[in-house]
N, C-alpha and C. Protein backbone atom coordinates (compact mmCIF):
# COMPACT_ATOMS: atom_id res chain seq x y z
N UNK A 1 6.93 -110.72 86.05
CA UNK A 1 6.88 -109.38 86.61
C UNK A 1 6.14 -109.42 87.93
N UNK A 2 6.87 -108.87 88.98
CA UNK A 2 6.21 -108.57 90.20
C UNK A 2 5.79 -107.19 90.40
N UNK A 3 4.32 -106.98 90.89
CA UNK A 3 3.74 -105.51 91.90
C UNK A 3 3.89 -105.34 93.12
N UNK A 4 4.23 -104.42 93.51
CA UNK A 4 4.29 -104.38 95.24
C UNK A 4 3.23 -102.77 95.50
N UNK A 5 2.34 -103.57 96.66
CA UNK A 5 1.62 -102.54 97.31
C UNK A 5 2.69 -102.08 98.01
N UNK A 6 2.57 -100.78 98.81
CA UNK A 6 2.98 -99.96 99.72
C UNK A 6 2.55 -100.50 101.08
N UNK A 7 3.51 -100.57 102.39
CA UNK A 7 3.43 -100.92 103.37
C UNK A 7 4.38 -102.30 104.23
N UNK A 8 3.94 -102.79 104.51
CA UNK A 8 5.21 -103.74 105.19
C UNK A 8 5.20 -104.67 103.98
N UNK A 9 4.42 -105.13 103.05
CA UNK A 9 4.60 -105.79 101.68
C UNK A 9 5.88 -105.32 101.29
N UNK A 10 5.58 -103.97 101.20
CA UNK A 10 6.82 -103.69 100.16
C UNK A 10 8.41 -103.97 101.09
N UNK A 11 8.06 -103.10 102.21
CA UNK A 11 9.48 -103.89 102.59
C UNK A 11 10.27 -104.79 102.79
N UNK A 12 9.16 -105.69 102.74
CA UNK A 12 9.72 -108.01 103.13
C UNK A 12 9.87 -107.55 101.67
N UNK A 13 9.68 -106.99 100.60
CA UNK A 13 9.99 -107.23 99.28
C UNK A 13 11.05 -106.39 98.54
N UNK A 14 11.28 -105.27 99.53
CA UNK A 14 12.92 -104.91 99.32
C UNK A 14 13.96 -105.21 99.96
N UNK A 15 13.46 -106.08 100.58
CA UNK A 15 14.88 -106.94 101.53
C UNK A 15 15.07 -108.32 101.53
N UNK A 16 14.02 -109.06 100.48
CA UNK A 16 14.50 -110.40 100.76
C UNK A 16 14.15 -110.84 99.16
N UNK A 17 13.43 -110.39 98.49
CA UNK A 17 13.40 -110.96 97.17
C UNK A 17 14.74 -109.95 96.33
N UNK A 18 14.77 -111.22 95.34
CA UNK A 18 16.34 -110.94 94.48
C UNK A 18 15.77 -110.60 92.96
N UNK A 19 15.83 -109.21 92.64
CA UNK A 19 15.55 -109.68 90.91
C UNK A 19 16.00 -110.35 89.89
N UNK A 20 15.31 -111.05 89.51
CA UNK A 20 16.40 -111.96 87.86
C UNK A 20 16.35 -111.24 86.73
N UNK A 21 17.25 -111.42 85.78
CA UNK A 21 17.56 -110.89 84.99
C UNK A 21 16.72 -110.44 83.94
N UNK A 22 15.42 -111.54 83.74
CA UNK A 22 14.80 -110.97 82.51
C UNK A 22 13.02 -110.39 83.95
N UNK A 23 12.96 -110.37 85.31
CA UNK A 23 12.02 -109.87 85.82
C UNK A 23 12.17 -108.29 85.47
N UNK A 24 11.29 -107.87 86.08
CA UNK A 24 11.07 -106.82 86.48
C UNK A 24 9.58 -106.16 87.29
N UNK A 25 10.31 -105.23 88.67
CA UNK A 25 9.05 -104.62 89.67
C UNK A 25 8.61 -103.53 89.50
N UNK A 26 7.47 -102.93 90.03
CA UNK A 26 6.76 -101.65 89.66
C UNK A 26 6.88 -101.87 91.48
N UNK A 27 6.96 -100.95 91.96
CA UNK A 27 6.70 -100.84 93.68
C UNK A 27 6.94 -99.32 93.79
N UNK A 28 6.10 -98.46 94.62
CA UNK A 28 6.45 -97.17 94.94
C UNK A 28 7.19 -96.63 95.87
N UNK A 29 8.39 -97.04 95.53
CA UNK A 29 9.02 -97.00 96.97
C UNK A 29 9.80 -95.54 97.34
N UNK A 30 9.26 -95.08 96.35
CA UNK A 30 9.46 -93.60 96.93
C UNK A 30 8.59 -93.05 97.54
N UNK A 31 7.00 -93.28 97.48
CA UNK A 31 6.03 -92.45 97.98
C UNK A 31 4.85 -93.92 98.52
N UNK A 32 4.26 -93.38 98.87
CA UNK A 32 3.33 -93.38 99.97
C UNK A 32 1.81 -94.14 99.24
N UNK A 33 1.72 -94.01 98.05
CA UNK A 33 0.32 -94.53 97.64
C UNK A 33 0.05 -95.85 97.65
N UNK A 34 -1.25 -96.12 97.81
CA UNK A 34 -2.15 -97.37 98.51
C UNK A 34 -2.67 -97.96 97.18
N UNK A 35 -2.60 -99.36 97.30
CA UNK A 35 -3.56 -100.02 96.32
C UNK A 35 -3.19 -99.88 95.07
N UNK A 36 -1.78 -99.93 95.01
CA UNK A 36 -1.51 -99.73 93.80
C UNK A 36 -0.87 -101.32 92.88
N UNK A 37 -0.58 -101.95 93.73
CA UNK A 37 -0.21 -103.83 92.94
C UNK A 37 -1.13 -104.52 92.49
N UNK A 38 -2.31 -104.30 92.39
CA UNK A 38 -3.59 -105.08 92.02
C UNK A 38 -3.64 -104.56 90.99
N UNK A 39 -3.97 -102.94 90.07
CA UNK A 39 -3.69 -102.77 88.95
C UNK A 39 -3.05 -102.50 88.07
N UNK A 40 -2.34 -102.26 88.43
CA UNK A 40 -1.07 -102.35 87.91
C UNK A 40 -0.23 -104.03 87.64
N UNK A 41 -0.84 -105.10 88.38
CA UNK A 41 -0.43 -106.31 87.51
C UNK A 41 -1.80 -106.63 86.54
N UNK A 42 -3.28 -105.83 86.94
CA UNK A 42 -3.71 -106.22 85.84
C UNK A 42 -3.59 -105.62 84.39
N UNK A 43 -2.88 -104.46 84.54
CA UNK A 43 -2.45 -103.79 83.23
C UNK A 43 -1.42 -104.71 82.57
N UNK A 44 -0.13 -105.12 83.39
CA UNK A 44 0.48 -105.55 82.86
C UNK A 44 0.32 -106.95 82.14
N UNK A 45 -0.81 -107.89 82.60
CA UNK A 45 -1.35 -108.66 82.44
C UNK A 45 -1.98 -109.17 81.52
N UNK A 46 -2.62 -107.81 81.15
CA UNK A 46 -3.77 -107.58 79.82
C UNK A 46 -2.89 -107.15 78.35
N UNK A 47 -1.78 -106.84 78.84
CA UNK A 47 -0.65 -106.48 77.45
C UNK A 47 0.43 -107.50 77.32
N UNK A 48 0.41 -108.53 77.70
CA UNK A 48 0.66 -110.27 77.47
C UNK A 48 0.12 -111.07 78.43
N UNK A 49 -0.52 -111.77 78.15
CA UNK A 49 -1.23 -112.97 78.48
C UNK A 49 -0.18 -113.99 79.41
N UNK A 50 0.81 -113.93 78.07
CA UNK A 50 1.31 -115.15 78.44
C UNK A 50 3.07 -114.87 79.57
N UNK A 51 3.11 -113.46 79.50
CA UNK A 51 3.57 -113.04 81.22
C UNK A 51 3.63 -113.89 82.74
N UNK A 52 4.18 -113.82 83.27
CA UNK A 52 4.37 -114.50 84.89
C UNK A 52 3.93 -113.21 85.72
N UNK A 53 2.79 -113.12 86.34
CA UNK A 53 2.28 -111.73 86.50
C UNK A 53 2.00 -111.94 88.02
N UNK A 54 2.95 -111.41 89.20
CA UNK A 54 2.20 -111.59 90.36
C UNK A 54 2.45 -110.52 91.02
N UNK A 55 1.26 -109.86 92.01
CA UNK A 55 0.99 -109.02 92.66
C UNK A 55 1.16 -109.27 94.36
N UNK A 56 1.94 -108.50 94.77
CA UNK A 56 1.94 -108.24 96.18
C UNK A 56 1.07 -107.28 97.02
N UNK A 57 0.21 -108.32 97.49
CA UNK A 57 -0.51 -106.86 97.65
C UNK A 57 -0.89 -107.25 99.38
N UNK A 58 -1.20 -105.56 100.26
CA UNK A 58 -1.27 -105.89 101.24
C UNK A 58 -2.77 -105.62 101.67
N UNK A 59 -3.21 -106.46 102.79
CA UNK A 59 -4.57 -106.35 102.94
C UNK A 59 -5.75 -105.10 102.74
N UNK A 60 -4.73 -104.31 103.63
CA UNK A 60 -5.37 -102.89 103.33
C UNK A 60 -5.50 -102.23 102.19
N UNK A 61 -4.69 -102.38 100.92
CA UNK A 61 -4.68 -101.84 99.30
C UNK A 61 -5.60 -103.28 98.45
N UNK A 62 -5.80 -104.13 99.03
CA UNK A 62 -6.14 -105.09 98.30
C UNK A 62 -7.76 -104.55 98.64
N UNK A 63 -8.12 -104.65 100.36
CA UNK A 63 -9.47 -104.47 100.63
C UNK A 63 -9.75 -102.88 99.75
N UNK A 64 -9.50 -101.70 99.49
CA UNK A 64 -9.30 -101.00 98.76
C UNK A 64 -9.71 -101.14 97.21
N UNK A 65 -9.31 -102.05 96.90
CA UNK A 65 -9.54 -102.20 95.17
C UNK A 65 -9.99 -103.59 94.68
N UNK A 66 -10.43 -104.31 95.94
CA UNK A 66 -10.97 -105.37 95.86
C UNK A 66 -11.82 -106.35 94.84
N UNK A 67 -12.53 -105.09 94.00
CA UNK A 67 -13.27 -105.42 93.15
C UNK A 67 -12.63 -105.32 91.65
N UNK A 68 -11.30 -104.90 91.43
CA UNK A 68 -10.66 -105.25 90.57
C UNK A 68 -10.07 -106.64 90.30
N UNK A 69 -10.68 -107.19 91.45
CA UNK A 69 -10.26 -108.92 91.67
C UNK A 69 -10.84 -109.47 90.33
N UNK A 70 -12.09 -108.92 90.82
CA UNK A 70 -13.72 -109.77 89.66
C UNK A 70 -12.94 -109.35 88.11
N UNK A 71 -12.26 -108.83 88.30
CA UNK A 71 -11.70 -107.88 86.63
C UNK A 71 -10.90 -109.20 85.97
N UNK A 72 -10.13 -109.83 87.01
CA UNK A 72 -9.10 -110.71 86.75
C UNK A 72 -10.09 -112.17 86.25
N UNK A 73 -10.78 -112.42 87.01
CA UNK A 73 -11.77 -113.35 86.95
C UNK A 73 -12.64 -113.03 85.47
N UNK A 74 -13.15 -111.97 85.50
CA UNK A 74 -14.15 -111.67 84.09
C UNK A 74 -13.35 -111.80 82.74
N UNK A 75 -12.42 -111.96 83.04
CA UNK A 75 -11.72 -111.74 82.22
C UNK A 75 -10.45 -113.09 81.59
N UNK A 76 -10.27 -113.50 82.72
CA UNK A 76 -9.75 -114.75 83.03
C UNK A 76 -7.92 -114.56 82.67
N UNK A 77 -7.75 -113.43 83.56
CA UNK A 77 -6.13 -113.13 83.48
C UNK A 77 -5.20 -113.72 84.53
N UNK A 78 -4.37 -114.67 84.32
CA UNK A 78 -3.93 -115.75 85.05
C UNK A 78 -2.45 -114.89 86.49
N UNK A 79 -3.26 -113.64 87.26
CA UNK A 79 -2.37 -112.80 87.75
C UNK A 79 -2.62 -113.84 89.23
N UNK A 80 -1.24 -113.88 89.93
CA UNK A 80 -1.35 -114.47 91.19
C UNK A 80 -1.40 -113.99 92.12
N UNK A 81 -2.26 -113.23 92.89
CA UNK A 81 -1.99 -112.64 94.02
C UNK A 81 -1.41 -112.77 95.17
N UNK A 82 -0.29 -112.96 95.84
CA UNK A 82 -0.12 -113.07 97.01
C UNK A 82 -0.43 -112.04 98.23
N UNK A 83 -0.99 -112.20 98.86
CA UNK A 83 -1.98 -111.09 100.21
C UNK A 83 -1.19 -111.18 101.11
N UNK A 84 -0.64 -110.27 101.75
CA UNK A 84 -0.23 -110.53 103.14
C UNK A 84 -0.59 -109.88 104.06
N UNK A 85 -1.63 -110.49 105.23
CA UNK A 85 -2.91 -110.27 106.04
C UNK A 85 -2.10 -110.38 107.48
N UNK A 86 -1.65 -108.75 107.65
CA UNK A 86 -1.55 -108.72 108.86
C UNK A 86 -2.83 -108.21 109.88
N UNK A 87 -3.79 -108.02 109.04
CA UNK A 87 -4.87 -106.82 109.81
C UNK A 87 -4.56 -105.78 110.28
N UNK A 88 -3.91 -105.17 109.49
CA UNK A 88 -3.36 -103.74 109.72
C UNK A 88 -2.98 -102.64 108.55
N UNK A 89 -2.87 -101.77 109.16
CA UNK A 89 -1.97 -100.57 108.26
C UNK A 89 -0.75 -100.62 108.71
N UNK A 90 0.06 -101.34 108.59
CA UNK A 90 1.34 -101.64 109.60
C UNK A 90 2.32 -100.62 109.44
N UNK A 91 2.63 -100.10 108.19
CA UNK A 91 3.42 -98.85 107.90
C UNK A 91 2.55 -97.62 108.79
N UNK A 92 1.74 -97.77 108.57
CA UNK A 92 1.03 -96.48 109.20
C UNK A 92 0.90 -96.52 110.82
N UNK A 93 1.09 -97.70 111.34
CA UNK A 93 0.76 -97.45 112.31
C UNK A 93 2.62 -97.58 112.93
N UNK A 94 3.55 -98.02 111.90
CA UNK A 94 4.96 -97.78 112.31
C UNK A 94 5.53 -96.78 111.90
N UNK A 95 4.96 -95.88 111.42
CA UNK A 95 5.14 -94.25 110.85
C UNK A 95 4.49 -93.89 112.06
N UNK A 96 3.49 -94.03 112.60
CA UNK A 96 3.13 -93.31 114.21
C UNK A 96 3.59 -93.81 115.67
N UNK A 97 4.47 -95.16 115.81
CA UNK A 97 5.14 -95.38 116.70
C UNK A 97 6.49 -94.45 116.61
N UNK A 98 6.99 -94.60 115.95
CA UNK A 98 8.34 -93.58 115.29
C UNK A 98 8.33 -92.27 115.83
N UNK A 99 7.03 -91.87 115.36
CA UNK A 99 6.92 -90.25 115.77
C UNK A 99 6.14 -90.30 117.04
N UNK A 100 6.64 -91.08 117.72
CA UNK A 100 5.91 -90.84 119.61
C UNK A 100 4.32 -91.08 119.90
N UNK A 101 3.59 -91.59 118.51
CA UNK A 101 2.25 -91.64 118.70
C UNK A 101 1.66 -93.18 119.19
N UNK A 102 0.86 -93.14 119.94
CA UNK A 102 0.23 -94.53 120.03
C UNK A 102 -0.91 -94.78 118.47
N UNK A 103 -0.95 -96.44 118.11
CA UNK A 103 -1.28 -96.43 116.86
C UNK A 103 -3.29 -96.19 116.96
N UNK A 104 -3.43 -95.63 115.69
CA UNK A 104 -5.09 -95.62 116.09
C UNK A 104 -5.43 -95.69 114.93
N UNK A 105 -6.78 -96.62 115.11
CA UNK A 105 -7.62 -96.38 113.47
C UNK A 105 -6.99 -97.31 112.34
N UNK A 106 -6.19 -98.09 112.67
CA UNK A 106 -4.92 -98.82 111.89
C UNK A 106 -4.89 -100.27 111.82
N UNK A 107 -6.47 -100.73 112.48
CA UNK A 107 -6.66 -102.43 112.89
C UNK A 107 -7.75 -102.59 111.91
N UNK A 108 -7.67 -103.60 111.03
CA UNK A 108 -8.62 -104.07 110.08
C UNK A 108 -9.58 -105.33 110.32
N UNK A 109 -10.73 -105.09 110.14
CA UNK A 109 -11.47 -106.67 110.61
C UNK A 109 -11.66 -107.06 109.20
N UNK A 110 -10.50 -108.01 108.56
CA UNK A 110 -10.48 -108.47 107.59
C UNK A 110 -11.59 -109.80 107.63
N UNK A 111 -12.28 -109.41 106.04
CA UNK A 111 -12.77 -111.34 105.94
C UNK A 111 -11.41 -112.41 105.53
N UNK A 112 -12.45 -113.68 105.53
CA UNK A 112 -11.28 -114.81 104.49
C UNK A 112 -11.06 -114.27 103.39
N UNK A 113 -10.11 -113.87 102.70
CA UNK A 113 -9.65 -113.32 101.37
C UNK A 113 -9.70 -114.47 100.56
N UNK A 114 -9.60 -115.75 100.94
CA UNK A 114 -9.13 -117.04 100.32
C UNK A 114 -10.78 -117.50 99.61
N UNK A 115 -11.62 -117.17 101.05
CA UNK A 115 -12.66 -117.96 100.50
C UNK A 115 -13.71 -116.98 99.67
N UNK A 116 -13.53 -115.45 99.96
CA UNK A 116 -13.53 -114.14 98.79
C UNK A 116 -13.33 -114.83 97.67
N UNK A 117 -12.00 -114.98 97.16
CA UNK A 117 -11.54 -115.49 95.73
C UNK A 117 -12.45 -116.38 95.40
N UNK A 118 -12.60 -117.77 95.99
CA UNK A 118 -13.06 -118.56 95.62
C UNK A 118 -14.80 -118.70 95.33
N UNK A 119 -15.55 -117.52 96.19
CA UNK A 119 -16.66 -117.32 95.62
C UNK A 119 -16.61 -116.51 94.47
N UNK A 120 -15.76 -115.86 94.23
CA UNK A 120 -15.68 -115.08 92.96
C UNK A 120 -15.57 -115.81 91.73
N UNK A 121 -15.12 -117.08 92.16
CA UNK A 121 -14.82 -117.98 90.95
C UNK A 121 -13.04 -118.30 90.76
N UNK A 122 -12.64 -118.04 91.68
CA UNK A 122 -11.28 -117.81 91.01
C UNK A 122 -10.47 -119.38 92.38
N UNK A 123 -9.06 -119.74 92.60
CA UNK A 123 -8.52 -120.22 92.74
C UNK A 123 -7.85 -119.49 94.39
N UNK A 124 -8.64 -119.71 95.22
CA UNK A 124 -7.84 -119.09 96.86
C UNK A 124 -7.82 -120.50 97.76
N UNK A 125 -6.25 -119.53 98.60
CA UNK A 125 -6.36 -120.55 99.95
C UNK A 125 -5.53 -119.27 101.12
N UNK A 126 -5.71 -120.21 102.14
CA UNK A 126 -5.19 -118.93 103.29
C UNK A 126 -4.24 -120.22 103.91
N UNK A 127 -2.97 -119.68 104.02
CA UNK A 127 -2.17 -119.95 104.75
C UNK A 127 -1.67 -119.37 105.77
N UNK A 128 -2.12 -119.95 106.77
CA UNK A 128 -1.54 -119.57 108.41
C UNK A 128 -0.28 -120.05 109.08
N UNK A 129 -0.03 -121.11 108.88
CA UNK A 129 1.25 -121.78 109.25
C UNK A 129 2.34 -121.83 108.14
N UNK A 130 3.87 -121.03 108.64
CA UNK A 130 4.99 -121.25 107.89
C UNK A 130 5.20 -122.42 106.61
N UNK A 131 4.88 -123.81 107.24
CA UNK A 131 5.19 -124.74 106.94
C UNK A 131 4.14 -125.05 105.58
N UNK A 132 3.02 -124.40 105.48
CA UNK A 132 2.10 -124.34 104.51
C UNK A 132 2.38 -123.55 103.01
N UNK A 133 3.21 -122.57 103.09
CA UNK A 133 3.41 -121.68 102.39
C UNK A 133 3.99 -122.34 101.18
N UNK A 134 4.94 -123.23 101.02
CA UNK A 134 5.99 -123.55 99.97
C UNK A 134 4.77 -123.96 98.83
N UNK A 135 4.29 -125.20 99.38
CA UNK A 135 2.56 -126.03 98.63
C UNK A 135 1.52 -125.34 98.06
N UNK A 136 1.64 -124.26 98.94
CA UNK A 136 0.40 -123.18 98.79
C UNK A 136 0.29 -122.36 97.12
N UNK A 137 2.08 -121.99 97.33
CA UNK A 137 2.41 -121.11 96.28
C UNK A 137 2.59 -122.24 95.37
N UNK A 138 3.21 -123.14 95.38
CA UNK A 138 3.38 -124.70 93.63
C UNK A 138 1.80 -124.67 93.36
N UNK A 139 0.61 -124.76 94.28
CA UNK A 139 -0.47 -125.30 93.31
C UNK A 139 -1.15 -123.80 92.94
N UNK A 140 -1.02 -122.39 93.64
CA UNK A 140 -1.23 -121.49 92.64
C UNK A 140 -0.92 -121.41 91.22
N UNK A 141 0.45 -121.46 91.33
CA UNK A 141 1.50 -121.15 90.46
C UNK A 141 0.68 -122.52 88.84
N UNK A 142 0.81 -123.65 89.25
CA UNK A 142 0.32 -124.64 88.48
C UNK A 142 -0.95 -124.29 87.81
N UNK A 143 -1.72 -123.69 88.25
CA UNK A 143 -3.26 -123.10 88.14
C UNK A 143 -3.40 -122.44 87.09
N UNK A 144 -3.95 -122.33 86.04
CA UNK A 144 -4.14 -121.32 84.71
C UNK A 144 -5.21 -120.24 84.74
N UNK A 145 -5.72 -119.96 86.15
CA UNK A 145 -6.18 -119.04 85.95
C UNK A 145 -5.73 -118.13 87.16
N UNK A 146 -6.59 -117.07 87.43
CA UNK A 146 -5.93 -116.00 88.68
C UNK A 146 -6.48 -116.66 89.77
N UNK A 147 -5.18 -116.56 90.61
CA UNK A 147 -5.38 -116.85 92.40
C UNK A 147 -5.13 -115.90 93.35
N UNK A 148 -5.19 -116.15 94.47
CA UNK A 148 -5.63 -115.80 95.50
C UNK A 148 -4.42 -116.06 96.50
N UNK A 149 -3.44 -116.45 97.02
CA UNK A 149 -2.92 -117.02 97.85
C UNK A 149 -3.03 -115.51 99.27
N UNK A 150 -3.57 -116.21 100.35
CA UNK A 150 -3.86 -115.04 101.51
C UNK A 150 -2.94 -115.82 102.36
N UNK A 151 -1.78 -114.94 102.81
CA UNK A 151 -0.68 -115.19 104.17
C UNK A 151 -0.99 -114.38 105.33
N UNK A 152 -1.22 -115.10 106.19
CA UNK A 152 -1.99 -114.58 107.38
C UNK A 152 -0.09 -114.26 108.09
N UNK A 153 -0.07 -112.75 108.58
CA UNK A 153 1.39 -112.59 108.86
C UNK A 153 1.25 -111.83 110.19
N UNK A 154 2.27 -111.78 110.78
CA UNK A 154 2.23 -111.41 112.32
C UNK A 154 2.35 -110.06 112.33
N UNK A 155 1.00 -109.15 113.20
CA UNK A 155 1.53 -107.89 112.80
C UNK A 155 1.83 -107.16 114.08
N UNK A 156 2.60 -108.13 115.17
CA UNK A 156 3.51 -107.86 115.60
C UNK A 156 4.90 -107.35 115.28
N UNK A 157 5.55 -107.81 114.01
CA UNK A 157 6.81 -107.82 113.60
C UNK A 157 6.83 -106.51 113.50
N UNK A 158 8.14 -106.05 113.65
CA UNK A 158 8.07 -104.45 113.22
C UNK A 158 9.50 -104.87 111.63
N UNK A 159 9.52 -103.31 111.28
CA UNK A 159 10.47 -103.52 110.23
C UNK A 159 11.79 -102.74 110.64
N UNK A 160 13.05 -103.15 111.20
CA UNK A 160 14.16 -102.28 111.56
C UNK A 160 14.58 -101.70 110.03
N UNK A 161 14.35 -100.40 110.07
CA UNK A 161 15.14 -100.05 109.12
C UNK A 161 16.71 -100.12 109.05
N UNK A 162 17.40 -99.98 107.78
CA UNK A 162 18.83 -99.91 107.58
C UNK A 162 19.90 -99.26 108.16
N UNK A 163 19.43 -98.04 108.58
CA UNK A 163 19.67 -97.37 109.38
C UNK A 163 19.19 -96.38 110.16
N UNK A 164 18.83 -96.97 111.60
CA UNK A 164 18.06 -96.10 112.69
C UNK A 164 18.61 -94.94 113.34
N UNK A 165 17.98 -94.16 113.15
CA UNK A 165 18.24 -92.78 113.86
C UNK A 165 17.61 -92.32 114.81
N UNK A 166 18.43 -91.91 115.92
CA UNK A 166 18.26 -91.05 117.13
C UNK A 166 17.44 -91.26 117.39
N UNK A 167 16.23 -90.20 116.63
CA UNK A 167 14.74 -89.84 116.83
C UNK A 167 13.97 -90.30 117.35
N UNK A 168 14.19 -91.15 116.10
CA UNK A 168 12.63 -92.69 115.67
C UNK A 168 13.11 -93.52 116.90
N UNK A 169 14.28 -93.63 117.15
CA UNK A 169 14.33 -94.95 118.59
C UNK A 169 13.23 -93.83 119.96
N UNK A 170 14.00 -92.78 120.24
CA UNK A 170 13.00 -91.85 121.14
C UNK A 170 11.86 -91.91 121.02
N UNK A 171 11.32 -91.99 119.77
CA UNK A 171 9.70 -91.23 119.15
C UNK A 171 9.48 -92.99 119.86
N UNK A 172 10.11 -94.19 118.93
CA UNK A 172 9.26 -96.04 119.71
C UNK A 172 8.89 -95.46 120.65
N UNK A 173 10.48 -95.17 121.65
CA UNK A 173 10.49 -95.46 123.39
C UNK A 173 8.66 -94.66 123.65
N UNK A 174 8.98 -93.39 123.52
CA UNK A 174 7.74 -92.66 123.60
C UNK A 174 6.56 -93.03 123.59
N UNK A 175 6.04 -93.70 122.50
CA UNK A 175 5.13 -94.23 121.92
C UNK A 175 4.75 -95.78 122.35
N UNK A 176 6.00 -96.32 122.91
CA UNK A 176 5.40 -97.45 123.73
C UNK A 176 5.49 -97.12 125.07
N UNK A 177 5.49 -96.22 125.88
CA UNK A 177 5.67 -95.71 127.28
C UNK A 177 4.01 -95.35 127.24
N UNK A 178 3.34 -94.49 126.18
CA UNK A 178 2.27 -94.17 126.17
C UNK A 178 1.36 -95.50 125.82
N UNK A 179 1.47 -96.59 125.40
CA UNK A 179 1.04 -97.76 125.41
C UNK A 179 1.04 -98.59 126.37
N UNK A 180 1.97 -98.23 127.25
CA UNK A 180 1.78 -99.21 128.80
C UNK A 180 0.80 -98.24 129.76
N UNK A 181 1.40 -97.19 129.40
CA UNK A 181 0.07 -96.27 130.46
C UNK A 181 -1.11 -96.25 130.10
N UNK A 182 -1.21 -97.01 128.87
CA UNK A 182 -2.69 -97.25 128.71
C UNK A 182 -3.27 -98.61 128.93
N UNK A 183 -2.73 -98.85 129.49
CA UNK A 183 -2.70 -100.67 129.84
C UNK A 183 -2.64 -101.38 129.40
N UNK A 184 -1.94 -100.98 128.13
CA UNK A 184 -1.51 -102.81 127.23
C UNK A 184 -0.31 -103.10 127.32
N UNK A 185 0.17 -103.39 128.41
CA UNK A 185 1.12 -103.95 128.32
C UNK A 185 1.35 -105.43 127.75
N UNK A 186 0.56 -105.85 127.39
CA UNK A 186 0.16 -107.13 126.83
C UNK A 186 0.56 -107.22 125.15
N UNK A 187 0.43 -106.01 124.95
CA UNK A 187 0.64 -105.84 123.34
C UNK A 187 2.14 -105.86 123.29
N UNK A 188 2.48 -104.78 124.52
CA UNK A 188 4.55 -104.95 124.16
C UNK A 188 4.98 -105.50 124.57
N UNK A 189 4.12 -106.73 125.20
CA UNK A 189 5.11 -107.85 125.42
C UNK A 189 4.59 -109.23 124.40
N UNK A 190 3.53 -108.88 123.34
CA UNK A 190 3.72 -109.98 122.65
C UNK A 190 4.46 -108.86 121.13
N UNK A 191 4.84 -107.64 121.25
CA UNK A 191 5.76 -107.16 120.00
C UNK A 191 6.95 -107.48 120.38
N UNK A 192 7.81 -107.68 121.60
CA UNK A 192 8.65 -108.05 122.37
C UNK A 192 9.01 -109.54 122.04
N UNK A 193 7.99 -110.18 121.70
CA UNK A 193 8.25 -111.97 121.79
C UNK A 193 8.25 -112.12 120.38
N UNK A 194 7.53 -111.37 119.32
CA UNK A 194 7.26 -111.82 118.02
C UNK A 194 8.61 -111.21 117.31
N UNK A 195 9.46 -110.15 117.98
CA UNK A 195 10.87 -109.39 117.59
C UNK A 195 11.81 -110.49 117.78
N UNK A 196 11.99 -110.94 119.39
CA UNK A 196 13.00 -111.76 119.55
C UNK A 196 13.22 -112.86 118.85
N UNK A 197 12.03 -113.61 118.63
CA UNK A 197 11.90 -114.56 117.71
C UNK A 197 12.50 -114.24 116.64
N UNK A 198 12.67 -113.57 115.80
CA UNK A 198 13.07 -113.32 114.05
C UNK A 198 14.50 -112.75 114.56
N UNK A 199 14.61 -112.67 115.71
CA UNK A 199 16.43 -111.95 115.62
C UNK A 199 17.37 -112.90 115.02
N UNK A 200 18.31 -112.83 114.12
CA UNK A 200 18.89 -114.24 113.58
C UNK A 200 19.96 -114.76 114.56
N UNK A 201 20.37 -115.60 114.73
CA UNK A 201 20.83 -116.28 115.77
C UNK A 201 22.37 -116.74 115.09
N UNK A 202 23.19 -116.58 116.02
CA UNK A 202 24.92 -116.86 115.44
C UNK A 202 25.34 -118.02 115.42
């Protein structure tokens, strides 16, 4: 069973993971609430043991309920966390590019989450490089008790929705017009380089 926090988590997780037949996700993908994949895999967790229990959770809902970590640990419930550490509210701050706003209040000065876990007692590592990730997740996964895995992710990327409307392209344009007049142009041209990059190529 997989959890999904709310925010760009959830969307890399409605567009690229596949459910199998005997899984099943809890994700709110109708609404808006924070911090909700951390307990919700430890509920599910605590009502079989012997479950495949991993949580998606994003920095901001994780820093949030953080101390439900120690729960997993006190307890010794073998839930895997995967973190994905953009240092941001990335939905929130792409819910206010959309609507013409420049982003504010929406940058996180995250600690190591990896080395968090691991003073807690539990099993972390932080992966920064692509090429790290596959290894990262086999020796969680191998591990019998709860981990930690922290993916340090670009929070440059934006998320194109399925289908873009009118508006929201106006509200970007808007919203990054008011970002160069404030002199970062530096920022839209590394959201500019971190986009082109992921465009898939023919």
């Amino acid at each position: 069973m997989r959890t999904v926090d709310t925010g760009m988590c959830k969307v890399r997780a409605a567009r690229y993971l596949s459910r199998t037949a005997n899984g099943a996700s809890s994700a709110p993908f109708s609404r808006g609430s924070m911090a909700n994949a951390l307990p919700q895999a430890t509920g599910a967790q605590f009502t079989d043991r012997g479950r495949q229990v991993v949580s998606m959770s994003g920095d901001g809902g994780f820093s949030m309920l953080m101390g439900d970590f120690l729960t997993l640990v006190q307890y010794g419930l073998p839930v895997k966390v995967v973190l994905f550490n953009n240092s941001s509210l990335g939905m929130v701050e792409l819910e206010m590019s959309v609507s013409g706003l420049p982003s504010y209040g929406t940058t996180n000065t995250n600690p190591d989450f990896a080395a968090v876990a691991r003073a807690a007692g539990a099993y972390g590592v932080r992966v920064e490089k692509p090429k790290q990730l596959t290894g990262a997740l086999k020796d969680a996964f191998r591990h019998s008790g709860p981990d930690l895995v922290a993916v340090v992710t670009d929070p440059a990327a934006l998320s194109i929705p399925p289908k873009i409307r009118a508006e929201k392209v106006t509200g970007f344009a808007r919203s990054a017009s008011k970002i160069v007049w404030d002199g970062e142009v530096g920022r839209m041209i590394r959201m500019a380089r971190s986009d082109l990059r992921n465009v898939p190529r023919p």
